[in-house]
Protein backbone atom coordinates (compact mmCIF):
# COMPACT_ATOMS: atom_id res chain seq x y z
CA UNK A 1 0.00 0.00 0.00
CA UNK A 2 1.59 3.44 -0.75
CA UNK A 3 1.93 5.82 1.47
CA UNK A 4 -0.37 8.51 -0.12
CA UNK A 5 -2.59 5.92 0.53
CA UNK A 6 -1.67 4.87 3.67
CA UNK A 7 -1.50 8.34 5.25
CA UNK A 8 -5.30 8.94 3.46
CA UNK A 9 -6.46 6.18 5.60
CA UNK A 10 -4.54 7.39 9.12
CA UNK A 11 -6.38 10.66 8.33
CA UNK A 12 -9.78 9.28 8.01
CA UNK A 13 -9.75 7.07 10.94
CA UNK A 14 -8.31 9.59 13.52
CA UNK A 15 -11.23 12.42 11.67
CA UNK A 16 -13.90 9.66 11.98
CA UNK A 17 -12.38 9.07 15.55
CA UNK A 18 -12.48 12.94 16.77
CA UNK A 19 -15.86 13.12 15.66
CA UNK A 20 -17.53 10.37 17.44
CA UNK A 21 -15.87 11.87 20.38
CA UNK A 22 -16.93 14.88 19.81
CA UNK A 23 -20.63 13.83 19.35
CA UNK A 24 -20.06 11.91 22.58
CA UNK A 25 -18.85 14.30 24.50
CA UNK A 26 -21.66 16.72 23.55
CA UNK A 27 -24.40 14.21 24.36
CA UNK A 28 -22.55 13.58 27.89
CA UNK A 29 -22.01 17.39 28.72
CA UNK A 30 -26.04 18.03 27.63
CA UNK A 31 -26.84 15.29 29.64
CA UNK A 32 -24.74 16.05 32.88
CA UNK A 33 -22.71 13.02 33.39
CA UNK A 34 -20.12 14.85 32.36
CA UNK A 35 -19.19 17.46 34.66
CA UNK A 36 -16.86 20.96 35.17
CA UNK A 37 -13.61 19.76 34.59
CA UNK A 38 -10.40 21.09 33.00
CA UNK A 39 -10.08 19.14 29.80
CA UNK A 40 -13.35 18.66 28.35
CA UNK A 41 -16.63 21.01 27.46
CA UNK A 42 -16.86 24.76 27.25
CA UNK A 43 -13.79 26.12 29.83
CA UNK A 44 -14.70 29.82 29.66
CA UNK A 45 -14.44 31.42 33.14
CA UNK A 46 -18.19 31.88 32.92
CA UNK A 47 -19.19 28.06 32.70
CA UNK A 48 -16.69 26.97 35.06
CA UNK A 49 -17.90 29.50 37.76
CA UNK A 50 -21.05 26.86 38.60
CA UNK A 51 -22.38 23.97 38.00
CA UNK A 52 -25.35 25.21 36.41
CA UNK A 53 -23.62 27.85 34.41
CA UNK A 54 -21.69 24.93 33.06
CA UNK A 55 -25.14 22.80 32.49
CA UNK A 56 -26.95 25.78 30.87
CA UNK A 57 -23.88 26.47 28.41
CA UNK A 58 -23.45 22.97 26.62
CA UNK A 59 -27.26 22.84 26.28
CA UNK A 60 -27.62 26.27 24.51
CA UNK A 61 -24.52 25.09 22.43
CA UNK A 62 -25.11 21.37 21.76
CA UNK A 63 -26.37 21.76 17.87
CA UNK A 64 -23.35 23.86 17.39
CA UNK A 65 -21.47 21.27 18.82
CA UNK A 66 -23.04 17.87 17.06
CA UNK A 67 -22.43 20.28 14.00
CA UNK A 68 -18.73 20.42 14.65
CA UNK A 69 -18.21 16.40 14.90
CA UNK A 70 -20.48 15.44 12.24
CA UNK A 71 -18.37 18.30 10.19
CA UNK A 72 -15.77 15.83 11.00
CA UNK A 73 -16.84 12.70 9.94
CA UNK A 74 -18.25 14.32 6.71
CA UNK A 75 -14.91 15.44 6.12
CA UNK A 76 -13.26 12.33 7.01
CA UNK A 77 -15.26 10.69 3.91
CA UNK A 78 -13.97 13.35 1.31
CA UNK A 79 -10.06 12.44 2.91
CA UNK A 80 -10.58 9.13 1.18
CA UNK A 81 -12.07 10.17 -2.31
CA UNK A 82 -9.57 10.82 -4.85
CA UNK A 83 -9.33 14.22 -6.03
CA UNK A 84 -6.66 16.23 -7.67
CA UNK A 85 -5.80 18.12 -4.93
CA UNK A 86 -3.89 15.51 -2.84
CA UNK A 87 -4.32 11.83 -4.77
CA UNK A 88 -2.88 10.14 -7.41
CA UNK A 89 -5.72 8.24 -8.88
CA UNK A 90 -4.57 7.04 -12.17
CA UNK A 91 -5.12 3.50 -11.42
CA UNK A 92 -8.77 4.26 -10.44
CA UNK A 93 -11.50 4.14 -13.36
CA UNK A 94 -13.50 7.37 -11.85
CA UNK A 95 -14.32 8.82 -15.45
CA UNK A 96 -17.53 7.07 -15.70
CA UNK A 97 -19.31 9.59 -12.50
CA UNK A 98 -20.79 12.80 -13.50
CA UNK A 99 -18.91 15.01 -11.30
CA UNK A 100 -14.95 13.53 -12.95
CA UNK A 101 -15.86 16.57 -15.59
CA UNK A 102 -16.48 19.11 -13.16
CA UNK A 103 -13.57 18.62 -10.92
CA UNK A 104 -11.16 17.77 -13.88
CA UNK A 105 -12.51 21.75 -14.81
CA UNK A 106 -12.37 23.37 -11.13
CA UNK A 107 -8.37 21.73 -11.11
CA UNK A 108 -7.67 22.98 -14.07
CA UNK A 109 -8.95 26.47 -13.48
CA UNK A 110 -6.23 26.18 -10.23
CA UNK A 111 -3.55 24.89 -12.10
CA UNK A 112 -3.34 21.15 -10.66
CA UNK A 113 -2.74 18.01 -12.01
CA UNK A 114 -6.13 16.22 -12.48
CA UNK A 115 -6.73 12.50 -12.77
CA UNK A 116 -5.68 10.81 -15.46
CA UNK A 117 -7.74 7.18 -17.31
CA UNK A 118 -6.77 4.20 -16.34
CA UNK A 119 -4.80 1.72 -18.60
């Protein structure tokens, strides 16, 4: 396996990783088992003053939150699609989707190397 590839696949587990933790986390501060501490949650010197400061601040920002580690799983999926931007996918037969055209022109508009058809 190369190392493009390789380091791809690092990226999308440790992405997918951060945001299940992330999601977790949220769902534990929202539902108080997880407490003021110095680590974890929203440390502003408001929300550590009290326990209900603390409470009342990760349950006005829990969308906001789920937002940010779905954001990260999302974007762990587009780490392991080829694109021209950081993948070398010429042994990969992509030319048949609809969207090869569009990102062959959007590379080409910014001067990278694009795809190129399988042998």
């Amino acid at each position: 396996m190369g190392d493009k590839i390789m380091a791809r696949l690092v990226l999308f587990v440790v992405m997918v990783g951060v945001g299940v933790l992330v999601l977790g986390m949220a769902q534990a501060a929202v539902s108080g088992r997880l407490g003021r501490n110095p680590v974890a949650g929203i440390r502003l010197p408001v929300t550590m003053a009290s326990d209900s400061a603390w409470l009342t601040a990760h349950q006005a920002e829990k969308r906001p939150t789920q937002w940010a580690g779905w954001g990260a799983i999302a974007f762990a999926l587009l780490s392991v699609l080829p694109s021209c931007f950081f993948a070398d996918c010429a042994h990969i037969d992509f030319h048949r989707c609809r969207w090869v055209g569009r990102l062959r022109a959007f590379c080409r508009r910014r001067g990278k190397p694009c795809c190129t058809r399988s042998s």
